[in-house]
Protein backbone atom coordinates (compact mmCIF):
# COMPACT_ATOMS: atom_id res chain seq x y z
CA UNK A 1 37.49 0.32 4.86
CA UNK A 2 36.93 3.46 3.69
CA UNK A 3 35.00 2.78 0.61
CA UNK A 4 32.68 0.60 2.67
CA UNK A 5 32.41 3.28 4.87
CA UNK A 6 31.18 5.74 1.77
CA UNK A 7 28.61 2.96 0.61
CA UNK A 8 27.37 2.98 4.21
CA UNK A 9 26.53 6.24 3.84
CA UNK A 10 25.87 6.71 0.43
CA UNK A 11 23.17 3.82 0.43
CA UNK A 12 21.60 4.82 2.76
CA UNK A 13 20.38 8.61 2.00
CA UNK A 14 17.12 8.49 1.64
CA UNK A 15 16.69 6.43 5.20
CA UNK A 16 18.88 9.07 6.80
CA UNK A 17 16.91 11.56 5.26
CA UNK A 18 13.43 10.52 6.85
CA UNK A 19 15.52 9.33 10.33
CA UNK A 20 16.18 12.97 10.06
CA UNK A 21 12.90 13.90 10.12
CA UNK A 22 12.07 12.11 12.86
CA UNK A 23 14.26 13.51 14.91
CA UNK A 24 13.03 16.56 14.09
CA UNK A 25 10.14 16.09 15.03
CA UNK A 26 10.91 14.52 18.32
CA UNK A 27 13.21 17.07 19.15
CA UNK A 28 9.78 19.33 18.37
CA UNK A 29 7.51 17.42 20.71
CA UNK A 30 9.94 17.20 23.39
CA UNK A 31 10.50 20.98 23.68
CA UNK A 32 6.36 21.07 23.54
CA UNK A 33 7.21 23.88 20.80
CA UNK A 34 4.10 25.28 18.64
CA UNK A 35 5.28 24.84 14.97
CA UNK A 36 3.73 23.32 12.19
CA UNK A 37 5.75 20.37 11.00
CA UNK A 38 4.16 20.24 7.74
CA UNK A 39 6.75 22.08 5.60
CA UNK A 40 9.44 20.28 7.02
CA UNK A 41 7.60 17.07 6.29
CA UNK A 42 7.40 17.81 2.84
CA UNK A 43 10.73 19.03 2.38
CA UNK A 44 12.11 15.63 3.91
CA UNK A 45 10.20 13.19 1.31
CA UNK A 46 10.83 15.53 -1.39
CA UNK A 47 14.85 15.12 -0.15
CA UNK A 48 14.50 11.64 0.11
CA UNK A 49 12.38 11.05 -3.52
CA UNK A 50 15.55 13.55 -4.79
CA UNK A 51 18.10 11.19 -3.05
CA UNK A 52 16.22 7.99 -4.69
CA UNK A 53 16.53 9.54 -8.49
CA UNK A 54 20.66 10.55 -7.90
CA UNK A 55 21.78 6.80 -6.41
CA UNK A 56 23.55 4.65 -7.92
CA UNK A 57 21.60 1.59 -9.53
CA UNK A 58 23.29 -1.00 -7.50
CA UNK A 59 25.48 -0.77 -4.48
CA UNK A 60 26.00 -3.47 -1.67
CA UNK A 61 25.28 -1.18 1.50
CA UNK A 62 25.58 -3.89 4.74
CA UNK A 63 26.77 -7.19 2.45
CA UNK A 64 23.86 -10.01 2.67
CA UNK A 65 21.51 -7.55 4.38
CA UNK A 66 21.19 -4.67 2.53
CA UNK A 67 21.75 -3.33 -0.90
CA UNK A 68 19.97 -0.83 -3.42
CA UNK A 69 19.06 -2.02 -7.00
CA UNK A 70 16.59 -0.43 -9.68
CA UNK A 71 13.91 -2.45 -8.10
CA UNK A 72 14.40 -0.78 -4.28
CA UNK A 73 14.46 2.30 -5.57
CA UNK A 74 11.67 2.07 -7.98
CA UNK A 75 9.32 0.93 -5.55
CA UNK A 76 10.35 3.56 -2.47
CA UNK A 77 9.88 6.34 -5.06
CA UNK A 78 6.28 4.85 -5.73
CA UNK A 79 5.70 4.96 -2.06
CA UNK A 80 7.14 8.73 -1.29
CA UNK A 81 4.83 9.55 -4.10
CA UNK A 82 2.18 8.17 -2.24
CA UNK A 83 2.87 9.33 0.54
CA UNK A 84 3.08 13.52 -0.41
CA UNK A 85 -1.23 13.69 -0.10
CA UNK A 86 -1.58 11.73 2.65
CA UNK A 87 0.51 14.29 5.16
CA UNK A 88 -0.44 17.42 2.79
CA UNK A 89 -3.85 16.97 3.66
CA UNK A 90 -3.87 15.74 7.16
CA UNK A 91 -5.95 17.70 9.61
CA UNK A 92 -2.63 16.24 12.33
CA UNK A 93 -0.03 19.75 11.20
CA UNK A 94 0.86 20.39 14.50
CA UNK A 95 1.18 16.97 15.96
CA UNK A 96 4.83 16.08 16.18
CA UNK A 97 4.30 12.75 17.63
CA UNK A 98 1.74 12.11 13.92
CA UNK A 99 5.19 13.21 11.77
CA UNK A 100 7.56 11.40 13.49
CA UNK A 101 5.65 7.92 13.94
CA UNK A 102 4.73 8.68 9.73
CA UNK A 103 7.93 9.27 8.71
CA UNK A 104 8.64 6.17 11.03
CA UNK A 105 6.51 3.80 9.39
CA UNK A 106 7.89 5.02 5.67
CA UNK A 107 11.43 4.92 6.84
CA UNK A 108 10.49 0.81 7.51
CA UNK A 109 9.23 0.05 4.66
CA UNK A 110 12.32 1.44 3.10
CA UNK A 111 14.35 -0.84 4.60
CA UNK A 112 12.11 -3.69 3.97
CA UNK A 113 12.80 -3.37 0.34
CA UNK A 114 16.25 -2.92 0.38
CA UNK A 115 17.03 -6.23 2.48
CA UNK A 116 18.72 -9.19 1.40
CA UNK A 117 18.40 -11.37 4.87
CA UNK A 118 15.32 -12.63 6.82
CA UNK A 119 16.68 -10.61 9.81
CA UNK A 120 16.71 -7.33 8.10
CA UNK A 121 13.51 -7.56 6.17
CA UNK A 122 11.78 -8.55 9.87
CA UNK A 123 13.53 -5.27 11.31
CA UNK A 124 12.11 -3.38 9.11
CA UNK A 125 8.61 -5.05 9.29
CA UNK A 126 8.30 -3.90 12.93
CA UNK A 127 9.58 -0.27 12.38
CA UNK A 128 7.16 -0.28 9.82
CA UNK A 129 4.07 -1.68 12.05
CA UNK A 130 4.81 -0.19 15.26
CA UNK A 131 4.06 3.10 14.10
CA UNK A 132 1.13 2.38 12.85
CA UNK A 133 -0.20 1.03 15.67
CA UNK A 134 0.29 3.88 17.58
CA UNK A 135 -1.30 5.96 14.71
CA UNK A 136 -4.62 4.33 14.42
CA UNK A 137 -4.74 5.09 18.13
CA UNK A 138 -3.88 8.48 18.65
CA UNK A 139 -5.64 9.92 15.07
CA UNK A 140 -8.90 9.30 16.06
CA UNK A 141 -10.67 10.46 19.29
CA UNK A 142 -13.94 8.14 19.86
CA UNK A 143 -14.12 5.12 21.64
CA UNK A 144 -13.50 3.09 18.15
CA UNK A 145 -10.13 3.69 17.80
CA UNK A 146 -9.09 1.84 20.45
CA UNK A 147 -11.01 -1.24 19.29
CA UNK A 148 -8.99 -0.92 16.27
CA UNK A 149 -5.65 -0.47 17.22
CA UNK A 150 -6.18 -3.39 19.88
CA UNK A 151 -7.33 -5.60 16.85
CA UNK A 152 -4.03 -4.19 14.85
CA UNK A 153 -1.61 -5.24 17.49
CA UNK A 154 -3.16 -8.36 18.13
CA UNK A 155 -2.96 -9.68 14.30
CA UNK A 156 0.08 -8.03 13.57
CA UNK A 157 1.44 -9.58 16.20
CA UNK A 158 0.39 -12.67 15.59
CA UNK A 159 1.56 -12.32 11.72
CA UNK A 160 5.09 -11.45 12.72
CA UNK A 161 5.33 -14.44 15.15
CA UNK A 162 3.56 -17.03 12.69
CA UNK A 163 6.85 -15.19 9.70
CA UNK A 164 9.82 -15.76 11.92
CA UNK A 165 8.38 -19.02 12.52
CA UNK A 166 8.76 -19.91 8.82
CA UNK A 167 11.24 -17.84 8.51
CA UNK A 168 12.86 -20.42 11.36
CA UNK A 169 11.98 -23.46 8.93
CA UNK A 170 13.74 -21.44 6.39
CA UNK A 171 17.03 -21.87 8.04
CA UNK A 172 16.52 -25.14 8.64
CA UNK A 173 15.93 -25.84 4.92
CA UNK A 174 19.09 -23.67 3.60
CA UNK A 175 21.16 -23.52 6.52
CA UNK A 176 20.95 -19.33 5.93
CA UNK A 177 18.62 -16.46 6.31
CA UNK A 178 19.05 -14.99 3.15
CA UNK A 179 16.13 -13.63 1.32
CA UNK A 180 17.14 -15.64 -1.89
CA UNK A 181 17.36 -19.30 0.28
CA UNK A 182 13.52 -18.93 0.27
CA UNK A 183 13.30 -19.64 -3.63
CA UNK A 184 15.18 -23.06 -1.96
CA UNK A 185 12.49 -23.75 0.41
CA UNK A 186 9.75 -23.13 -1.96
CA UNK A 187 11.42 -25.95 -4.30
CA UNK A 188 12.08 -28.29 -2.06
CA UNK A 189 9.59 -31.53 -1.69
CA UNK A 190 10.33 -32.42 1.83
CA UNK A 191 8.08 -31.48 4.88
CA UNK A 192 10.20 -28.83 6.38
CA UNK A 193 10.43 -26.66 3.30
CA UNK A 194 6.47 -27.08 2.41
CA UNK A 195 6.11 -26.18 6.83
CA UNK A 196 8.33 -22.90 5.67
CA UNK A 197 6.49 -21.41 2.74
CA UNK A 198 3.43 -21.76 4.76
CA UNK A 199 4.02 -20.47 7.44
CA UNK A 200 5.49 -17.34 5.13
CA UNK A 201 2.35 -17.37 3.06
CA UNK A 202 0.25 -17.42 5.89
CA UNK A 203 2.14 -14.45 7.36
CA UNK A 204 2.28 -12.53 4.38
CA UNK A 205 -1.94 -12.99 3.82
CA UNK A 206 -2.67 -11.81 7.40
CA UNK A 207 -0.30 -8.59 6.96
CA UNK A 208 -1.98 -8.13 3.32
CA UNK A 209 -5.64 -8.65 4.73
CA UNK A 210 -6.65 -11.40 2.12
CA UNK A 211 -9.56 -13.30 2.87
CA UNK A 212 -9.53 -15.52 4.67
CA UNK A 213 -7.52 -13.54 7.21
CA UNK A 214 -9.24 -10.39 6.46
CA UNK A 215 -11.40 -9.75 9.34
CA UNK A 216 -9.37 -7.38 11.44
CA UNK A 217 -9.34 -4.99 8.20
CA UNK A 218 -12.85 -3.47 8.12
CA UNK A 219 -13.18 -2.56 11.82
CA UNK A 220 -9.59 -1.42 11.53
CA UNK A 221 -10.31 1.16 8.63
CA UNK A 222 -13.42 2.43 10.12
CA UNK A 223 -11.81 3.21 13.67
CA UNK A 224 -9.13 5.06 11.82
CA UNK A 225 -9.00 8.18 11.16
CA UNK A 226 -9.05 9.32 6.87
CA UNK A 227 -5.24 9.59 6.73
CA UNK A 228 -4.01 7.25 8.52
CA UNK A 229 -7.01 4.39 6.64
CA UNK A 230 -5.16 5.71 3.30
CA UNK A 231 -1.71 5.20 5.03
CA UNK A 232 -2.63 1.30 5.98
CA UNK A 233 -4.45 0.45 2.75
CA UNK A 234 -1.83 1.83 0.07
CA UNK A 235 1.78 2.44 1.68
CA UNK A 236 1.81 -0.50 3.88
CA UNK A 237 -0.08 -2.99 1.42
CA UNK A 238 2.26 -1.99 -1.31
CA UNK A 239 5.19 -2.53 0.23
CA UNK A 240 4.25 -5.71 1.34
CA UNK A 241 3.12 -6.87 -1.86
CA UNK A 242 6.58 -5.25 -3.57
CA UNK A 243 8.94 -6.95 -0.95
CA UNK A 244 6.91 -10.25 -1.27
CA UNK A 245 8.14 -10.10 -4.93
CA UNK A 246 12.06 -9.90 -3.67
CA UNK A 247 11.49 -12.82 -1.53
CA UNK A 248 9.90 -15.48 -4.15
CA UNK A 249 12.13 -13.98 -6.56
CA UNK A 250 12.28 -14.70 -10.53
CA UNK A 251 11.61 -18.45 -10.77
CA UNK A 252 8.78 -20.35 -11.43
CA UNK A 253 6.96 -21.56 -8.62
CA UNK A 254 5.74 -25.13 -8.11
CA UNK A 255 1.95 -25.81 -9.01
CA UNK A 256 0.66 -26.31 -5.58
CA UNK A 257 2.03 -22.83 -4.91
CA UNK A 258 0.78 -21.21 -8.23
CA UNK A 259 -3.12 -22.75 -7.52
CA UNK A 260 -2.84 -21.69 -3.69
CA UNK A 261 -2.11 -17.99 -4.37
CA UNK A 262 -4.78 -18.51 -7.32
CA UNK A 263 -7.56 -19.32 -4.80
CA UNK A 264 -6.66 -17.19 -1.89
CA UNK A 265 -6.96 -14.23 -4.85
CA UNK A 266 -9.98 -15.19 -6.54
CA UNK A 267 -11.60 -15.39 -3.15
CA UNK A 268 -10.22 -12.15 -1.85
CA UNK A 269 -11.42 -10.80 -5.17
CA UNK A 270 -15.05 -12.37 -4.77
CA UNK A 271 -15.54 -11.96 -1.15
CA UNK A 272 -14.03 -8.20 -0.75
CA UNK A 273 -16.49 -6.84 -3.50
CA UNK A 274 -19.90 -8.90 -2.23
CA UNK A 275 -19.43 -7.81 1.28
CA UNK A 276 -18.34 -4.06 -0.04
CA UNK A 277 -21.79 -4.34 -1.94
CA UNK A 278 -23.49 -4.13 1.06
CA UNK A 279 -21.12 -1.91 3.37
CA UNK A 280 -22.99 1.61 4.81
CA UNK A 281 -19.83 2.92 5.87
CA UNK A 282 -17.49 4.30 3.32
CA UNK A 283 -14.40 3.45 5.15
CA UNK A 284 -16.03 -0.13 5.37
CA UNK A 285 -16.65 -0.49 2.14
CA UNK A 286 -12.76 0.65 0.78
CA UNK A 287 -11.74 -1.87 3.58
CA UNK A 288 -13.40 -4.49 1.57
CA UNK A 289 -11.96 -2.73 -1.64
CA UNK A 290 -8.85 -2.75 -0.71
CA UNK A 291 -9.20 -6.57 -0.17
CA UNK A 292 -9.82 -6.87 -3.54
CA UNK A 293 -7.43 -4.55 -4.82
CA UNK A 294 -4.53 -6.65 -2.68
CA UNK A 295 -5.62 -9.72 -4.39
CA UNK A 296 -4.91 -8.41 -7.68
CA UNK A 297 -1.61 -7.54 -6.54
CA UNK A 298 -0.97 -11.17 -5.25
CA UNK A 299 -2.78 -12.33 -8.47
CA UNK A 300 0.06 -11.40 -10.38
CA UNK A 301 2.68 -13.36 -8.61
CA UNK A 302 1.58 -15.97 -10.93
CA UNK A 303 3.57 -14.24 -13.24
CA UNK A 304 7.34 -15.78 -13.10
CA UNK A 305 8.74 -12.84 -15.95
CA UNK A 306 9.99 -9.62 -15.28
CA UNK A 307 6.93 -8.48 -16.56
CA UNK A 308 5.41 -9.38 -13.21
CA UNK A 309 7.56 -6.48 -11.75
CA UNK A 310 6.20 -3.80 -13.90
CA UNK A 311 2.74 -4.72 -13.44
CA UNK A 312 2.63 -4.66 -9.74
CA UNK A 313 4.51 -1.01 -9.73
CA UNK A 314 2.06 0.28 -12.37
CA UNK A 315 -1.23 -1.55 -10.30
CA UNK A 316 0.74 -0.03 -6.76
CA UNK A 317 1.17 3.62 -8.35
CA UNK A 318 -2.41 3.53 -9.63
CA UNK A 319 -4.30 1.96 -7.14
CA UNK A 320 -2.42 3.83 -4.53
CA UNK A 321 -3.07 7.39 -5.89
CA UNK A 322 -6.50 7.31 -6.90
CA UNK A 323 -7.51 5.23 -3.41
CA UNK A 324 -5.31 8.49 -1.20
CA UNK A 325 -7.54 11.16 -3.82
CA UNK A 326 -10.77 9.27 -2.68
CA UNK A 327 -9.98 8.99 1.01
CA UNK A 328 -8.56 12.56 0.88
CA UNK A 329 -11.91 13.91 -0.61
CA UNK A 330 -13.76 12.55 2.11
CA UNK A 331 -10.83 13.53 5.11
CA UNK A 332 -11.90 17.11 3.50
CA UNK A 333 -15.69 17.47 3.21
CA UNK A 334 -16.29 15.46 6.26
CA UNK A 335 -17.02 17.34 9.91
CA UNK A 336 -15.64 14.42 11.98
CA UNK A 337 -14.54 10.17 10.69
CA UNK A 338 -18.00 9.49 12.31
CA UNK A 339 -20.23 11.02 9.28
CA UNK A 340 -18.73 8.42 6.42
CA UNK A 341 -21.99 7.15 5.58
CA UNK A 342 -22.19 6.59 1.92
CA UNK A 343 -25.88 8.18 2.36
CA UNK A 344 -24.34 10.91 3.09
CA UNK A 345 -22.43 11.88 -0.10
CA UNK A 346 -26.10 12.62 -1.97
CA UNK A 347 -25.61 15.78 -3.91
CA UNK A 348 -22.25 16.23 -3.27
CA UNK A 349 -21.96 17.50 -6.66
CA UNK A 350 -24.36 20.22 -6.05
CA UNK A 351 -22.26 22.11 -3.23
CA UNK A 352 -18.38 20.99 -3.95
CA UNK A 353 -18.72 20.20 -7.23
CA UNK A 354 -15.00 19.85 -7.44
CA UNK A 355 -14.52 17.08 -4.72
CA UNK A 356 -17.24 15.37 -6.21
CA UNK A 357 -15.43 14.84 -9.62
CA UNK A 358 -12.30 13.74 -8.30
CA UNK A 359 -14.05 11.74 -6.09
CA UNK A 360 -15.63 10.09 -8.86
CA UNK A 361 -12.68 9.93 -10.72
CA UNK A 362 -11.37 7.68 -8.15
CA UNK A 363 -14.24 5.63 -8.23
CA UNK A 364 -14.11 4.90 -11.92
CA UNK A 365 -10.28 4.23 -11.55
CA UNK A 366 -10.77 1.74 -9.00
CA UNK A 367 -13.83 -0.10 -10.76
CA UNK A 368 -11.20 -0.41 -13.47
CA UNK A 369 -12.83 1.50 -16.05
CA UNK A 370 -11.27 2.47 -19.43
CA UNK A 371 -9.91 4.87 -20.48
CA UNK A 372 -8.86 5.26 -16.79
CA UNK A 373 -5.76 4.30 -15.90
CA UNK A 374 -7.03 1.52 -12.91
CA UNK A 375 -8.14 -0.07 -16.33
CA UNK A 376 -4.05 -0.49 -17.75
CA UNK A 377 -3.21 -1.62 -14.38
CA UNK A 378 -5.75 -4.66 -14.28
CA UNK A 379 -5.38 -5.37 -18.08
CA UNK A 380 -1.59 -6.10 -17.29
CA UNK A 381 -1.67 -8.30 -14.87
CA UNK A 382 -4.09 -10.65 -16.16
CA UNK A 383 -2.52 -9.96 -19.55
CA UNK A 384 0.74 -11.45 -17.85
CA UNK A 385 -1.04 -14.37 -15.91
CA UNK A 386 -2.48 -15.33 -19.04
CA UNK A 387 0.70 -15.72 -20.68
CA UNK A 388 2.19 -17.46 -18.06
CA UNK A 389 -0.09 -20.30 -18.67
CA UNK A 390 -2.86 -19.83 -15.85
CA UNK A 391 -6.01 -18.51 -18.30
CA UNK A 392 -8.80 -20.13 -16.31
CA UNK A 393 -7.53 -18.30 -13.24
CA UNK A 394 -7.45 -15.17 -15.02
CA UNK A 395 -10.98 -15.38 -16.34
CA UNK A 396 -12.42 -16.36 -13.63
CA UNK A 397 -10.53 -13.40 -10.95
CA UNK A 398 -11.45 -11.19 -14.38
CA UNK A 399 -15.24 -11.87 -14.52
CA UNK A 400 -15.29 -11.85 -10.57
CA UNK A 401 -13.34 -7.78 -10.48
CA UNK A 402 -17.10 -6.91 -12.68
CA UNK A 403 -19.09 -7.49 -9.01
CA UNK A 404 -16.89 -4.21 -7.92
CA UNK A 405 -18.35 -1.82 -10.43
CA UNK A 406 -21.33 -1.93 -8.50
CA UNK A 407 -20.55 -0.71 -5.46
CA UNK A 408 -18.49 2.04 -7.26
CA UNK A 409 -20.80 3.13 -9.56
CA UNK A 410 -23.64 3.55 -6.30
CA UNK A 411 -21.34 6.17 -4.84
CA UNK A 412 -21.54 8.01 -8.53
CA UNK A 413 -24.85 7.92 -8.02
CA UNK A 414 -24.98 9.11 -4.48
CA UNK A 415 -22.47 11.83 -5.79
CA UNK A 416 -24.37 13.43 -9.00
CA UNK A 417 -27.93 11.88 -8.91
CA UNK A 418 -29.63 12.88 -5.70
CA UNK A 419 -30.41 15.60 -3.87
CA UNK A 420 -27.91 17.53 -1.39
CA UNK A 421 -27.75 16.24 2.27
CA UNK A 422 -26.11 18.73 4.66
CA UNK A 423 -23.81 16.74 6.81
CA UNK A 424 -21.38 17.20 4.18
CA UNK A 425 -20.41 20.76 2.31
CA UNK A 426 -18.61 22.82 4.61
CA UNK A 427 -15.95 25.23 4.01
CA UNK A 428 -12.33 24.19 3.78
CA UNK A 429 -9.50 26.53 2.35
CA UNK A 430 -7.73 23.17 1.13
CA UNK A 431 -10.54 21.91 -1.43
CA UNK A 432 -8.35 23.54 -3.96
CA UNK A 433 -5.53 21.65 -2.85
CA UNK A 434 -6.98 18.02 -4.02
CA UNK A 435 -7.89 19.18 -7.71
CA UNK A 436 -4.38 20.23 -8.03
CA UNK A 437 -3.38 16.30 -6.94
CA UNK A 438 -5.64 14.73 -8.78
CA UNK A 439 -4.87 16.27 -12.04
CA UNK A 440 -1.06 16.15 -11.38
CA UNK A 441 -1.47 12.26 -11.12
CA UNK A 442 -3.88 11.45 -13.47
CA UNK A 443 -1.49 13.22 -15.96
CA UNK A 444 1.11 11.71 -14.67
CA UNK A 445 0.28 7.80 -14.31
CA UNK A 446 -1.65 8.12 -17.50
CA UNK A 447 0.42 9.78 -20.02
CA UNK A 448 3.83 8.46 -19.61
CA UNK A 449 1.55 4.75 -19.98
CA UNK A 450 -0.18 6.04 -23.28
CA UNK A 451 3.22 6.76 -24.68
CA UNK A 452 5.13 3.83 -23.38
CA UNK A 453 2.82 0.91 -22.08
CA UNK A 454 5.81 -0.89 -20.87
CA UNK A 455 7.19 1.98 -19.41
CA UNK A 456 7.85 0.43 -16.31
CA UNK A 457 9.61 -3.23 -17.59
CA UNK A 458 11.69 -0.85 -19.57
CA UNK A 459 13.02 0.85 -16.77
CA UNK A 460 13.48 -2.38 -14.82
CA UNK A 461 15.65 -3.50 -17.69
């Protein structure tokens, strides 16, 4: 008893950690004191990212619900390292409610990864949306973000009830709710199991935002404030896309399955870089990117080797970095979330020449442009897919990323090319702040990937 006790405990650090935090920062709110919560913040992902590195590599927690592997904790360091510029460069210090919903919406995706039933991975589905909800609401103050958080709750909603539904047909396949009787659903031929997977797969696209189930993302985004439109489009996504790959598992999928996820990508891929083509709005238009940039990560699914693993860690780390540097750049040099017209980034170069770099940076990172390191990430996974027998698919989701570059490259433009516009350009004593990110991670995804390319599948091993 006792020993199960300790693994209770022990398992579950870094949770406690940020449920810690969120009790602070109720307790905050609820004794209306003035303090800024940013520090403590901090010093509660940096405990749990600290926690993460010291655990064990495997330990049954709550047996059949919830354990910790090298895969969990892998993929809730990526996200904690995500997470550190979103909330060090939020305009929301003060807000105790912003910290505590933030920290709520982390501490669910953390126990989305860690799950080994249906039931727990759903738990921790909701703690994870609920929050953000909320947040797209109360970050924003224009009549927008209402609009957008009604839209949230309605699709999420609807997601959630369409996955327990499968998740239902699940149990009647298997007889269980185990995350690994899914692999048994996904094999079998009979009507139930084929009802089950897609009614999962369905789920899992309108929670991703692939196209076609995409059109709640855009308006979404825009009526969001900076932070929390990073928050959505690189926490969230990636742990989706991470705790997708628990649930299918290691095996290789049948055909039907394999060409599905191959056409819902290379669509997503298609259609989220067209309509970005033609976006005005710079939130808009990294809504549509992020379509895109989702489909890649579902494009590797294709992949039944370990390999597939690595790839989506490396494409989560990178994507989700360089896309919270971008959307950080413009939380910063912006007066208010109403003046993200691309327009108005003309000659940003000219008066913060710093923020323009990175900001470009970004760009050329998310176009996938070598040598930077949004290049590795793409060459993997269609590296992988290739080898796992699917090159036609790969080609043609590889010649359909090149419509992106466009959109990318216009913002360059806008950036060094034209002259200065003055909507944009004010003072802020934290531009320093995002140079000091951007190199830090550049360094840091790209190096250790020069050294080792298979860095990641190494660790995994």
């Amino acid at each position: 008893m006792n020993s199960i006790n300790i693994n209770m405990f022990m398992g579950m650090i870094p949770e406690h950690i940020l449920l810690f935090g969120v009790l602070i920062a109720m307790f905050i709110e609820m004794l209306r004191l003035k303090i800024n919560l940013l520090p403590i913040t901090i010093l509660v992902l940096i405990g749990s990212l600290t926690s993460l590195a010291i655990l064990p590599q495997s330990l049954d927690v709550f047996e059949g619900h919830f354990s910790i592997s090298v895969f969990s904790q892998i993929a809730k360091m990526i996200l904690v390292v995500i997470s550190l510029p979103i909330i060090v460069l939020t305009e929301e210090r003060k807000n105790p409610k912003y910290h505590a919903l933030f920290l709520s919406a982390l501490y669910g995706a953390f126990i989305m990864l860690s799950s080994d039933s249906f039931l727990t991975f759903y738990i921790g589905l909701e703690i994870m949306s609920i929050p953000l909800y909320v947040l797209a609401m109360i970050s924003y103050r224009n009549s927008n973000c209402v609009e957008a958080a009604f839209k949230y709750v309605i699709m999420g909603s609807v997601a959630s009830a369409i996955f327990l539904l499968g998740v239902a047909c699940v149990f009647g396949v298997s007889g269980t709710i185990d995350i690994a009787s899914f692999s048994k659903a996904l094999h079998s031929g009979d009507t139930l199991g084929v009802i089950a997977c897609s009614l999962v797969f369905i789920a899992f696209f309108m929670k991703v935002g692939l196209a076609p189930f995409h059109f709640w993302t855009p308006d979404v985004y825009q009526g969001s404030s900076f932070e929390i439109t990073a928050l959505m489009s690189t926490v969230t996504k990636a742990a989706l896309v991470i705790s997708f790959i628990k649930i299918i598992g290691v095996t290789d999928m049948p055909a039907h399955y394999v060409s599905l996820l191959g056409v819902i990508a290379i669509v997503s891929i298609v259609w989220g870089n067209v309509a970005a083509m033609v976006q005005t709005s710079m939130k808009r238009m990294l809504a549509y990117s992020s379509i895109s940039h989702a489909a890649y990560m579902v494009f590797s699914l294709m992949d039944p080797s370990s390999e597939r693993t690595a790839s989506v860690y490396y494409y989560v780390l990178t994507y989700g970095l360089f896309n919270v540097i971008c959307f950080a750049g413009l939380s910063l040099i912006s007066k208010n979330d109403d003046s993200d017209d691309i327009e108005n980034l003309k000659g940003l170069f000219r008066t913060r020449p710093l923020v323009a770099s990175v900001i470009a940076m970004s760009m050329l990172s998310l176009a996938g442009i070598p040598p930077f390191p949004g290049f590795f990430a793409k060459f993997y996974i269609f590296k992988n897919v290739i080898a796992a027998g699917h090159p036609v698919l790969a080609t043609t989701a590889f010649i359909g990323s090149f419509i992106g570059i466009y959109f990318y490259l216009k913002i360059i433009v806008n950036l060094f090319m034209s002259e200065a516009v003055t909507k944009y350009g004010e003072s802020n004593r934290r531009y320093g702040i995002l140079p000091i990110f951007a190199i830090i991670y550049i360094l840091m995804v790209s190096v250790p990937t020069l050294i080792n390319p298979d860095l990641f599948a190494t660790i995994l091993k």
